[in-house]
PDB file of N, CA and C in Angstrom:
ATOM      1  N   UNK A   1      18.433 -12.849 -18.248  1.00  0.00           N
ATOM      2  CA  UNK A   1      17.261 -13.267 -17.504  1.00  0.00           C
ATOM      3  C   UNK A   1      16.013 -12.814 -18.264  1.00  0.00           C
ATOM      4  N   UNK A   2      15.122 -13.804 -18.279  1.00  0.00           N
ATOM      5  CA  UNK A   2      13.699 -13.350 -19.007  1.00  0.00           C
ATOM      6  C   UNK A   2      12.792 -12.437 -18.305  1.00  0.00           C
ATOM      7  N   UNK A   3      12.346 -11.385 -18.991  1.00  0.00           N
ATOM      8  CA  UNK A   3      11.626 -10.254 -17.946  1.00  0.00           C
ATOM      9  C   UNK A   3      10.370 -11.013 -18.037  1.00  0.00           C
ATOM     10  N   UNK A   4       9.697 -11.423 -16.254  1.00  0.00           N
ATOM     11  CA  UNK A   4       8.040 -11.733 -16.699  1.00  0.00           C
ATOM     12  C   UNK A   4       7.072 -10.507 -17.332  1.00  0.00           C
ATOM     13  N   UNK A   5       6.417 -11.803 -18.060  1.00  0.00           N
ATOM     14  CA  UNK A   5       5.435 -10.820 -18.479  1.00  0.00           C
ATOM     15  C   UNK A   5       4.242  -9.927 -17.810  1.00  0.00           C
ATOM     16  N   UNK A   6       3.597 -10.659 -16.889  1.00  0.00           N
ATOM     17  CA  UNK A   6       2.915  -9.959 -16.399  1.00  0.00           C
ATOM     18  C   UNK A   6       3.277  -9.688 -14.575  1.00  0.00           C
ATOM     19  N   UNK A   7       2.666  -9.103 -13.897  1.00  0.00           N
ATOM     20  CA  UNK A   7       2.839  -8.695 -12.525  1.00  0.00           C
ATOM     21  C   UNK A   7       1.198  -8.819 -11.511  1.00  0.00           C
ATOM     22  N   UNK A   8       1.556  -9.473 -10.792  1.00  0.00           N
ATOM     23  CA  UNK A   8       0.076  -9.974 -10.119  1.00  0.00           C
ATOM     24  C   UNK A   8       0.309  -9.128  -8.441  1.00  0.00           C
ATOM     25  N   UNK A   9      -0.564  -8.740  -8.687  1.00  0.00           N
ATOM     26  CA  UNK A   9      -0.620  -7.607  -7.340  1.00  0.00           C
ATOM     27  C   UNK A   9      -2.336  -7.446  -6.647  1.00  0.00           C
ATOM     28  N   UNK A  10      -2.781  -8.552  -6.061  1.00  0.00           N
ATOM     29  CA  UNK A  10      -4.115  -9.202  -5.429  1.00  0.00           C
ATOM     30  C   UNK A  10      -3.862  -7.931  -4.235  1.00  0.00           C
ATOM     31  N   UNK A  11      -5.121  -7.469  -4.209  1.00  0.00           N
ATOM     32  CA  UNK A  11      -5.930  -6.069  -3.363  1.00  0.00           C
ATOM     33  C   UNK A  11      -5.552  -6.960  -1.439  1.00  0.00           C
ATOM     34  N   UNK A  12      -5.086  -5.837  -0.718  1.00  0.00           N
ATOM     35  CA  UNK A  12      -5.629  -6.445   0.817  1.00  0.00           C
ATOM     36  C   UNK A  12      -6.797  -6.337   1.050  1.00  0.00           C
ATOM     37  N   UNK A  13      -7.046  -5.161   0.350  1.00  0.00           N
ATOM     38  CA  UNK A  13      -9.222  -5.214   0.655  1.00  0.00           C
ATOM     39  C   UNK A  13      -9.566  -5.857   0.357  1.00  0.00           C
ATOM     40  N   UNK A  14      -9.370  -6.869  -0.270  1.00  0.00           N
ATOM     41  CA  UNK A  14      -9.979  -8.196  -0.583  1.00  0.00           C
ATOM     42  C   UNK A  14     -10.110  -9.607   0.221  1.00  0.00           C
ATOM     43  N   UNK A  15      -8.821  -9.155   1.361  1.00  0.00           N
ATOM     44  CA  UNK A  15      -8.757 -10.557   2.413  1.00  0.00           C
ATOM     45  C   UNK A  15      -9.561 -10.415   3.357  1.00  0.00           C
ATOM     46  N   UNK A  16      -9.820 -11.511   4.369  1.00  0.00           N
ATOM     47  CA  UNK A  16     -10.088 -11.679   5.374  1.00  0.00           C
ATOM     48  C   UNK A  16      -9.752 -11.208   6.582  1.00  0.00           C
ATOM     49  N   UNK A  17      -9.857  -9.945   6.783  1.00  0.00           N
ATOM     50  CA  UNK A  17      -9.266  -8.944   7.881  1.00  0.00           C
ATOM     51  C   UNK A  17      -8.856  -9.319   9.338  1.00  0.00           C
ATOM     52  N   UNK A  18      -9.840 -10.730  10.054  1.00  0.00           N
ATOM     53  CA  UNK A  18      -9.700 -11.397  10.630  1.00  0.00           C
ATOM     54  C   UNK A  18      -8.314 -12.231  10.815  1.00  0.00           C
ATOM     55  N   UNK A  19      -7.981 -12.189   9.452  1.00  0.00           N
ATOM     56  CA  UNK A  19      -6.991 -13.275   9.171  1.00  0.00           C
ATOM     57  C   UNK A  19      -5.804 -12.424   8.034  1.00  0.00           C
ATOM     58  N   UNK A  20      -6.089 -11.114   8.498  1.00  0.00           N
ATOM     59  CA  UNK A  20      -4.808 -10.303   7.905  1.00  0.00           C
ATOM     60  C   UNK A  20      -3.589 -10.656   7.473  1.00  0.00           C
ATOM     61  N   UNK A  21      -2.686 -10.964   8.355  1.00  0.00           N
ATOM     62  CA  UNK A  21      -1.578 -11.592   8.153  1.00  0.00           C
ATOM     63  C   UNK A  21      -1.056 -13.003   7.429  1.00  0.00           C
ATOM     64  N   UNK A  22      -2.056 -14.035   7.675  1.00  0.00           N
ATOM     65  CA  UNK A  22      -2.010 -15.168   6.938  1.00  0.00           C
ATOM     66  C   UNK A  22      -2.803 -14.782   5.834  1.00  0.00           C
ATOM     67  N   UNK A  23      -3.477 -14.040   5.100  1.00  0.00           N
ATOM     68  CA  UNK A  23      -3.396 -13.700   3.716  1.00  0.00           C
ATOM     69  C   UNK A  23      -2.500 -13.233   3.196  1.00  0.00           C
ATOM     70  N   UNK A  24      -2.068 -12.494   3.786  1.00  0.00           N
ATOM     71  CA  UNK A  24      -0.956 -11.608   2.337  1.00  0.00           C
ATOM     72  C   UNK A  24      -0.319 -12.424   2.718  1.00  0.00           C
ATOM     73  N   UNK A  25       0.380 -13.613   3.580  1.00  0.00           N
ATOM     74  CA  UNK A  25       1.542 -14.575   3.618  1.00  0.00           C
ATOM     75  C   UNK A  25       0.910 -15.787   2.469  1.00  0.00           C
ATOM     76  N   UNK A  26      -0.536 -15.607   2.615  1.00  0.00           N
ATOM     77  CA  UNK A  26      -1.445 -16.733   1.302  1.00  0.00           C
ATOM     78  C   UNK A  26      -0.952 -16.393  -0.240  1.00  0.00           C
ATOM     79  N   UNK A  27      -0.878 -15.034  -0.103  1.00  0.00           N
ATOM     80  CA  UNK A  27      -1.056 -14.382  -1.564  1.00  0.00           C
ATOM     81  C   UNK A  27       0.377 -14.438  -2.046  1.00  0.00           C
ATOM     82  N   UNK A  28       1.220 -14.225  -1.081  1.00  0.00           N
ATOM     83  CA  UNK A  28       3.001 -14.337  -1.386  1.00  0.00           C
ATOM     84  C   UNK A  28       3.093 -16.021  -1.622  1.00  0.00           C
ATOM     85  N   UNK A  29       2.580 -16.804  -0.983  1.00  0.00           N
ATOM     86  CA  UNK A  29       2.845 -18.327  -1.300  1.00  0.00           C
ATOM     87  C   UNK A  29       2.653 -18.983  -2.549  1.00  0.00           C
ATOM     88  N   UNK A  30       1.286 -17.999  -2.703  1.00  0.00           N
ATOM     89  CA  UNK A  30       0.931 -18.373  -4.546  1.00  0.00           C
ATOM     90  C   UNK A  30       1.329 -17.869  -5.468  1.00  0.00           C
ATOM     91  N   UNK A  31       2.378 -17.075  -5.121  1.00  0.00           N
ATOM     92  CA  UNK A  31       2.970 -16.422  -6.696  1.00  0.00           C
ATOM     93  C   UNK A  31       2.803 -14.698  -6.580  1.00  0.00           C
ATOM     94  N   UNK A  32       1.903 -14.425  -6.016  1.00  0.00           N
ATOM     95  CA  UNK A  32       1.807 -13.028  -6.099  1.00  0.00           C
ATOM     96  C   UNK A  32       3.311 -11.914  -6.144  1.00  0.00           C
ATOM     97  N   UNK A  33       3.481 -11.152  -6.985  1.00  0.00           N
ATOM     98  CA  UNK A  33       4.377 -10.135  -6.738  1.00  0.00           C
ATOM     99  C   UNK A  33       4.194  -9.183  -6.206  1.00  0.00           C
ATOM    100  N   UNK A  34       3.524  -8.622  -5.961  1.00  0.00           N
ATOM    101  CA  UNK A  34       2.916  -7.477  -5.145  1.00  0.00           C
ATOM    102  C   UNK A  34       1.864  -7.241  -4.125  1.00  0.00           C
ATOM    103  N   UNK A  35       1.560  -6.689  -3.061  1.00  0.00           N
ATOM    104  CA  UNK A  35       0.371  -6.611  -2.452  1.00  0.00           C
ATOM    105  C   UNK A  35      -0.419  -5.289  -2.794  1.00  0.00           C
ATOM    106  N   UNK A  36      -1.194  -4.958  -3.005  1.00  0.00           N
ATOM    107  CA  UNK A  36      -1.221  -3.537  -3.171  1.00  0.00           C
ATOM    108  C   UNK A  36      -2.432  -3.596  -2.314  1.00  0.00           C
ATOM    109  N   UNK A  37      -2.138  -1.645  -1.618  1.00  0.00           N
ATOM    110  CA  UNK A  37      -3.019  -1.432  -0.309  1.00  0.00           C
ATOM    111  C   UNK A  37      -3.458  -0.364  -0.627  1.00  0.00           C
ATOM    112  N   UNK A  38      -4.851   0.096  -0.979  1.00  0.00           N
ATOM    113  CA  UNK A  38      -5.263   0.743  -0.919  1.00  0.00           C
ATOM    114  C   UNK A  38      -5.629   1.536   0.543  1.00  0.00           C
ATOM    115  N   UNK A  39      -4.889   2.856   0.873  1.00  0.00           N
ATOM    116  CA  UNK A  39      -5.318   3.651   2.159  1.00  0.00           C
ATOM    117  C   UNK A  39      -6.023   4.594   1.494  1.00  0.00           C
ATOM    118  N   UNK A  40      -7.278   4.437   1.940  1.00  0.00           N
ATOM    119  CA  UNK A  40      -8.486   5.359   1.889  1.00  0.00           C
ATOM    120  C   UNK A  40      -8.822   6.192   3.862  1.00  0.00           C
ATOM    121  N   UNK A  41      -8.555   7.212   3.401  1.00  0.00           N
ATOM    122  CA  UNK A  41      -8.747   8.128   4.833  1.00  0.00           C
ATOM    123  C   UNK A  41     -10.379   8.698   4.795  1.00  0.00           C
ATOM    124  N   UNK A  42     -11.243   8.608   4.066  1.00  0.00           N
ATOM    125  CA  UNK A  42     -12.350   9.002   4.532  1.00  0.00           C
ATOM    126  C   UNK A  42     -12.733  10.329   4.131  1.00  0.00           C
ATOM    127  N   UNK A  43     -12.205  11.115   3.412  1.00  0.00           N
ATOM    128  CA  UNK A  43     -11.742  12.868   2.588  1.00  0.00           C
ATOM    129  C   UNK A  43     -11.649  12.864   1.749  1.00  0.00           C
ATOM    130  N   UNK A  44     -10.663  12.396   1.168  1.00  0.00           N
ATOM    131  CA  UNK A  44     -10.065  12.357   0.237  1.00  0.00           C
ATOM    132  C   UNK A  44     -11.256  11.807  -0.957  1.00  0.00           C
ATOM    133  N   UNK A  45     -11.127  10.575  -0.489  1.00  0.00           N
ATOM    134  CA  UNK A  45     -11.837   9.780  -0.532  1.00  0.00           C
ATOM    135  C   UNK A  45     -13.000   9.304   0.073  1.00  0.00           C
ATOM    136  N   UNK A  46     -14.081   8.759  -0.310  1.00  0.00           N
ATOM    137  CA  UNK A  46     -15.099   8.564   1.369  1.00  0.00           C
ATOM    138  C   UNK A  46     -15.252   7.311   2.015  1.00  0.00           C
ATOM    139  N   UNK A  47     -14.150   6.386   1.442  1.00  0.00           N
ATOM    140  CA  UNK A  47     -14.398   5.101   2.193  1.00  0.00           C
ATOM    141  C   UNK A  47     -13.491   5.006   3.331  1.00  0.00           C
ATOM    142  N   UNK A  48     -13.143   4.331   4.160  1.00  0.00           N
ATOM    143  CA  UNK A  48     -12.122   4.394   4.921  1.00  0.00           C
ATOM    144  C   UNK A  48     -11.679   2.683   5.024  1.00  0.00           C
ATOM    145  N   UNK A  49     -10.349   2.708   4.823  1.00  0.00           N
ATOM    146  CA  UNK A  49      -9.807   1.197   4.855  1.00  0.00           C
ATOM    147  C   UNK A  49      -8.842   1.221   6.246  1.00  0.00           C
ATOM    148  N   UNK A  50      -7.503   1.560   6.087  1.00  0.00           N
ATOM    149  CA  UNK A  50      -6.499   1.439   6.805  1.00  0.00           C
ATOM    150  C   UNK A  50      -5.533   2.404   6.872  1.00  0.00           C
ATOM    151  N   UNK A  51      -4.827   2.250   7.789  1.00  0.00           N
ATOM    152  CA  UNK A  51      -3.313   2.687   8.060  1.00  0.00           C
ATOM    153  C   UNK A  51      -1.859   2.322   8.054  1.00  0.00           C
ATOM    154  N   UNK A  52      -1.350   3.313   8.636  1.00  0.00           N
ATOM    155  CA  UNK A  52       0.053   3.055   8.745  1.00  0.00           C
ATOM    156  C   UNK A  52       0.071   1.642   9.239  1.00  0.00           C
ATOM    157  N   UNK A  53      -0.111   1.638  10.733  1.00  0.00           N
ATOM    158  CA  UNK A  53      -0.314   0.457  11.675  1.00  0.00           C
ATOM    159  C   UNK A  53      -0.305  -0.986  11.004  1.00  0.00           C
ATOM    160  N   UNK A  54      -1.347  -0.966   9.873  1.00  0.00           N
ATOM    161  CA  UNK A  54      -2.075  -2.108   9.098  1.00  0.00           C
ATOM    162  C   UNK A  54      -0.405  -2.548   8.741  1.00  0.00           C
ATOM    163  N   UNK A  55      -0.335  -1.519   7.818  1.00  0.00           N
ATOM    164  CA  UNK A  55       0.928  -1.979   6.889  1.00  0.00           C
ATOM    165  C   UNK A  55       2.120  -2.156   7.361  1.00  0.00           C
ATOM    166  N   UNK A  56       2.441  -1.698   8.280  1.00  0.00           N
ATOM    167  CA  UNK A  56       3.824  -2.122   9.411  1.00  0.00           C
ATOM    168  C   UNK A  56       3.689  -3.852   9.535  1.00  0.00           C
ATOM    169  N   UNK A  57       2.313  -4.053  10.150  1.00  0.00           N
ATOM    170  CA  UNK A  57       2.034  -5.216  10.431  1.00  0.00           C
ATOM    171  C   UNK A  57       2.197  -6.650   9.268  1.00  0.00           C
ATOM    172  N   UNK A  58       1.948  -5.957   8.079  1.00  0.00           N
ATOM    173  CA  UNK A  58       1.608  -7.036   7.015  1.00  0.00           C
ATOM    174  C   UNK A  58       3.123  -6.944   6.701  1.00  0.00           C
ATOM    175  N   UNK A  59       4.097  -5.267   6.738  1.00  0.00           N
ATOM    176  CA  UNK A  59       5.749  -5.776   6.100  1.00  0.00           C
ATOM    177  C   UNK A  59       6.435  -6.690   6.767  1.00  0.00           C
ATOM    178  N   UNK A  60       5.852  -6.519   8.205  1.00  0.00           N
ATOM    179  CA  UNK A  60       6.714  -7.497   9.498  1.00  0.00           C
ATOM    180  C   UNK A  60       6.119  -8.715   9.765  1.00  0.00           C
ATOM    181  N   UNK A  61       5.090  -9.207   9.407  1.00  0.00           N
ATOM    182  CA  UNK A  61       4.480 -10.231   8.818  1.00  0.00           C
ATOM    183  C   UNK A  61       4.660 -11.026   7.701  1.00  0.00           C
ATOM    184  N   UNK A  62       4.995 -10.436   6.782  1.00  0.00           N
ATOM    185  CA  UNK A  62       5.359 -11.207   5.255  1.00  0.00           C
ATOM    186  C   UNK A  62       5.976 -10.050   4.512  1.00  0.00           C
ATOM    187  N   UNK A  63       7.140 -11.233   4.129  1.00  0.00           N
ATOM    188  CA  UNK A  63       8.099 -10.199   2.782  1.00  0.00           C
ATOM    189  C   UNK A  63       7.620 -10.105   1.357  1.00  0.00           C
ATOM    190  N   UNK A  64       6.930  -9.883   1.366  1.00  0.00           N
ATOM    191  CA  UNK A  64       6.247  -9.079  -0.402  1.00  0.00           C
ATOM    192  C   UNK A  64       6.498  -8.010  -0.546  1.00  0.00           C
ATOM    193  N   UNK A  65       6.684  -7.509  -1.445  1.00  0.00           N
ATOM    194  CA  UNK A  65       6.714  -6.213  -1.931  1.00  0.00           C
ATOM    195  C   UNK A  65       5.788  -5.506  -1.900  1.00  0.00           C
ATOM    196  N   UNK A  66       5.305  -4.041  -1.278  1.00  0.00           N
ATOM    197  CA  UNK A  66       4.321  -3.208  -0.854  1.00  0.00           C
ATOM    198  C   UNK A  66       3.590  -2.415  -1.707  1.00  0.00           C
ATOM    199  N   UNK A  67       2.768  -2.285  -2.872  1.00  0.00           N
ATOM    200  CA  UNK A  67       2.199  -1.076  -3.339  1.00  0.00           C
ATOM    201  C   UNK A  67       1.100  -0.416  -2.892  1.00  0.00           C
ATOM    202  N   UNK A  68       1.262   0.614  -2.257  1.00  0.00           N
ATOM    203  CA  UNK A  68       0.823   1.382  -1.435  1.00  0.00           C
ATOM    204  C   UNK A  68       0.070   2.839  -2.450  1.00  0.00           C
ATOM    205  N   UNK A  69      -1.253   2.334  -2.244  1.00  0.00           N
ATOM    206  CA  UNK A  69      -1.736   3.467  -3.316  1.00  0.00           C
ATOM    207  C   UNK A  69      -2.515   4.871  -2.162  1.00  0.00           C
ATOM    208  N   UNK A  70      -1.707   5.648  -1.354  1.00  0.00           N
ATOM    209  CA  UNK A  70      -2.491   7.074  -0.825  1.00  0.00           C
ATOM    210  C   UNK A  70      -3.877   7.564  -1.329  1.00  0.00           C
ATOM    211  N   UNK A  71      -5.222   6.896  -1.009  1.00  0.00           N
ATOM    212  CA  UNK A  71      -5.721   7.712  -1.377  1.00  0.00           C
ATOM    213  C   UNK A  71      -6.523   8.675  -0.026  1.00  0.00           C
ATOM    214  N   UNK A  72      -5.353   9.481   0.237  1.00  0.00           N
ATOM    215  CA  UNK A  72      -5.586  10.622   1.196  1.00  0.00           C
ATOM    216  C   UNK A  72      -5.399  11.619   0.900  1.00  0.00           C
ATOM    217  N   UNK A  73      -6.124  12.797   1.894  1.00  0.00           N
ATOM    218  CA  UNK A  73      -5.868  14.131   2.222  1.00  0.00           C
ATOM    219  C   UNK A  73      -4.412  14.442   2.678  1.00  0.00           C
ATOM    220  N   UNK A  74      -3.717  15.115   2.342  1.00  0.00           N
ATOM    221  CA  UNK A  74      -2.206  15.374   2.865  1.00  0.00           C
ATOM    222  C   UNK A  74      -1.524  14.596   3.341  1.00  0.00           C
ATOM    223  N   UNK A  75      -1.182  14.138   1.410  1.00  0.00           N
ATOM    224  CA  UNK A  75       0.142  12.942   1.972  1.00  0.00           C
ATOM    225  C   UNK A  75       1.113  12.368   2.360  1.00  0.00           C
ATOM    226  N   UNK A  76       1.878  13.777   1.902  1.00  0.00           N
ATOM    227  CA  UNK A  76       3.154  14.623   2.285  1.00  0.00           C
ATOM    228  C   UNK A  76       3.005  14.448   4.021  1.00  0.00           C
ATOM    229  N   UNK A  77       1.901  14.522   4.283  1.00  0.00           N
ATOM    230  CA  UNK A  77       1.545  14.522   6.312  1.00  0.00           C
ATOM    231  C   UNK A  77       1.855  13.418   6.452  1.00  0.00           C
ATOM    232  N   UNK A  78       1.841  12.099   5.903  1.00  0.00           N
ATOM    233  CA  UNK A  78       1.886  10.907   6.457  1.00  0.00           C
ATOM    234  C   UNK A  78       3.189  10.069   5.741  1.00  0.00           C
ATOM    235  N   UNK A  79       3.630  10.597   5.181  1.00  0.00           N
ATOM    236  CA  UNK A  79       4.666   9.980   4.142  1.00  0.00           C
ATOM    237  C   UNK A  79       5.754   9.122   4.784  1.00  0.00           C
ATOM    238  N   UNK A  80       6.171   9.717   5.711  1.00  0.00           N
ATOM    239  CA  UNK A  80       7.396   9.027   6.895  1.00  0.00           C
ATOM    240  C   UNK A  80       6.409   8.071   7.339  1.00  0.00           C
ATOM    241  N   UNK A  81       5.424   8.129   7.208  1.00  0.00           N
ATOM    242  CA  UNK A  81       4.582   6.580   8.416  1.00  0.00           C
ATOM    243  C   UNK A  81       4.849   5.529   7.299  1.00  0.00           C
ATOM    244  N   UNK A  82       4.391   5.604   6.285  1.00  0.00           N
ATOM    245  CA  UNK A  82       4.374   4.686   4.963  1.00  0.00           C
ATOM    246  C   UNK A  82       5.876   4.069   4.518  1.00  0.00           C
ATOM    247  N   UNK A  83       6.175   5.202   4.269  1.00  0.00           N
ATOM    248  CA  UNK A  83       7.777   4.990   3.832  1.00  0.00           C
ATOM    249  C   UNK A  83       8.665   3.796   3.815  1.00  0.00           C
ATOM    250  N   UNK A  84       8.847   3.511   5.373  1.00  0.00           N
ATOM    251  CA  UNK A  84       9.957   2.181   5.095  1.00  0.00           C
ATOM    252  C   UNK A  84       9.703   1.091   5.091  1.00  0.00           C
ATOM    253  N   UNK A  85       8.327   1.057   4.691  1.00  0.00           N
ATOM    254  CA  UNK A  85       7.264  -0.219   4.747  1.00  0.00           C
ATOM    255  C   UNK A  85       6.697  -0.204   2.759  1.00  0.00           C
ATOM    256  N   UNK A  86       7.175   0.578   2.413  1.00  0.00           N
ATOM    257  CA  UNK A  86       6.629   0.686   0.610  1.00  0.00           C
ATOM    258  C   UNK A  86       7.760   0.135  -0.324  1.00  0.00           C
ATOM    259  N   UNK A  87       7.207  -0.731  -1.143  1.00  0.00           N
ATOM    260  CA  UNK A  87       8.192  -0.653  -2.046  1.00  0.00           C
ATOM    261  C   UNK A  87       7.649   0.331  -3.376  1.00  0.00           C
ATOM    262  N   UNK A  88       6.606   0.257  -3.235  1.00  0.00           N
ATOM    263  CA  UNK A  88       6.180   1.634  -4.394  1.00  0.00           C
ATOM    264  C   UNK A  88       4.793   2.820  -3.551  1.00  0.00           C
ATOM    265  N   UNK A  89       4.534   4.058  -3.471  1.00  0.00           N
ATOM    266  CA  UNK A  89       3.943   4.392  -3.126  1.00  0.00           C
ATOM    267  C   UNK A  89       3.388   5.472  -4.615  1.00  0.00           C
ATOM    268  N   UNK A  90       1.756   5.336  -4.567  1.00  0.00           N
ATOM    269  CA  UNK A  90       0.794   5.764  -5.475  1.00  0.00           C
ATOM    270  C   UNK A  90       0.348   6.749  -4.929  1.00  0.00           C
ATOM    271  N   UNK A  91       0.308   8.388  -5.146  1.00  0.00           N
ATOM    272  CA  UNK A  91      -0.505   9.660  -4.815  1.00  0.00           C
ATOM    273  C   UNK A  91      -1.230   9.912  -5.769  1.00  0.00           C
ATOM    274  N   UNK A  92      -2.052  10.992  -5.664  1.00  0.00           N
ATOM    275  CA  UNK A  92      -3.258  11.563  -6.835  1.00  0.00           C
ATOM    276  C   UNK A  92      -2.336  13.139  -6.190  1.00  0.00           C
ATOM    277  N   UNK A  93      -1.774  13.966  -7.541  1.00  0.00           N
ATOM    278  CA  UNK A  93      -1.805  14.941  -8.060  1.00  0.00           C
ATOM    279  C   UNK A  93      -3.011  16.269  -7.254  1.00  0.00           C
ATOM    280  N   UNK A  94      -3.782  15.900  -7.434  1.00  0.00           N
ATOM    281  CA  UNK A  94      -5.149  16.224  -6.969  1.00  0.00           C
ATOM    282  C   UNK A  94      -5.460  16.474  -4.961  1.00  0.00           C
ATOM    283  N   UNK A  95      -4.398  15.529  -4.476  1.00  0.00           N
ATOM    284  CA  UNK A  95      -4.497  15.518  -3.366  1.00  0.00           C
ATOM    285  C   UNK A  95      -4.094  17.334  -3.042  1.00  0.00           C
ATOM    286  N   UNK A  96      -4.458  17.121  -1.468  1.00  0.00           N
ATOM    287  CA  UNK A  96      -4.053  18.576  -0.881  1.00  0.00           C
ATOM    288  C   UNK A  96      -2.392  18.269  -0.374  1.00  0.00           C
ATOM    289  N   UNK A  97      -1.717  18.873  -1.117  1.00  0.00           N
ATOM    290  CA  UNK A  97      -0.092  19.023  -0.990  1.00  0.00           C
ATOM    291  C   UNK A  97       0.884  19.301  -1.535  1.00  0.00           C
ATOM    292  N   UNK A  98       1.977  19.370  -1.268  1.00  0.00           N
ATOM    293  CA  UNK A  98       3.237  19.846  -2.535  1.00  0.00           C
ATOM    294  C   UNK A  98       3.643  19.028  -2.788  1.00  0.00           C
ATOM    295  N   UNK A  99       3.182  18.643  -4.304  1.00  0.00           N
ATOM    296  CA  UNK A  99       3.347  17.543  -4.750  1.00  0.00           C
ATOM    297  C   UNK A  99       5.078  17.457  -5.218  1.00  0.00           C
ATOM    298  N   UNK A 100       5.893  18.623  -5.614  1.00  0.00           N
ATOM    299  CA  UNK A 100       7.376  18.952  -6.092  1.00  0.00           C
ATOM    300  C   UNK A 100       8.233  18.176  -4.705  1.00  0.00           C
ATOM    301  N   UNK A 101       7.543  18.726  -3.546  1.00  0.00           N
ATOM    302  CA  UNK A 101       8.083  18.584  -1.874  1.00  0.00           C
ATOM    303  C   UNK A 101       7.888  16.858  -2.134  1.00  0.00           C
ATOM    304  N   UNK A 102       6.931  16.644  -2.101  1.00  0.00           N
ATOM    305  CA  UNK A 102       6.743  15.045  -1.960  1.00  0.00           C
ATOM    306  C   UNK A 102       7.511  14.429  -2.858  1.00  0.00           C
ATOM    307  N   UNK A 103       7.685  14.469  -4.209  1.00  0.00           N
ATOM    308  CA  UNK A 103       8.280  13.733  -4.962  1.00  0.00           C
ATOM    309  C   UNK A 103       9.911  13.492  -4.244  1.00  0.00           C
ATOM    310  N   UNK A 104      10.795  14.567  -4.114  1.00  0.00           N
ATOM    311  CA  UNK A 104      11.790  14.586  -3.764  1.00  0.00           C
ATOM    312  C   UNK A 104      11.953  14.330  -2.444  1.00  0.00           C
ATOM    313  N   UNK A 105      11.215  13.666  -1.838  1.00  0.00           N
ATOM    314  CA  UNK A 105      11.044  12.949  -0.454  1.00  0.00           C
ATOM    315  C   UNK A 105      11.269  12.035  -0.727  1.00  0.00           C
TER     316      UNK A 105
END
């Protein structure tokens, strides 16, 4: 099988929030391989986007594959919310947590 070359992974911060669900089902129709979600908690980081909630909604909504980039305060705290809804999850090193504990989670 030919490995593709590239991997297209279009932002949810970028859709129509209104219309949540029929985007990322937009973005899976056109080819996209990935969704990637930036969670910004507001600490960590200072913007604030979304949650767990969001992303439950968009896995049980449309089958794409999840990249889930944490950018929170104690991620290790929220890790089971994310979890069976990720197909890849992104931390910063930097965050407040055990990062050894988390990996092997």
């Amino acid at each position: 099988m030919r490995k593709k070359a590239n991997l297209v992974a279009p932002s949810l911060l970028a859709c129509d929030f209104a219309q949540l669900g029929n985007e990322a089902r937009k973005a899976h129709k056109a080819g996209a391989d990935w969704l990637h979600c930036d969670i910004m908690d507001g600490h960590f980081v200072h913007n604030i986007s979304f949650g767990s909630p969001v992303v439950e909604a968009v896995a049980r909504y449309c089958p794409i594959f999840l990249d889930l980039h944490l950018m929170i305060d104690k991620p290790d705290h929220y890790l089971d919310r994310f979890l069976p809804y990720a197909g890849c999850i992104t931390v910063h090193l930097e965050a407040n947590h055990n990062c050894r504990q988390y990996l092997q989670k």
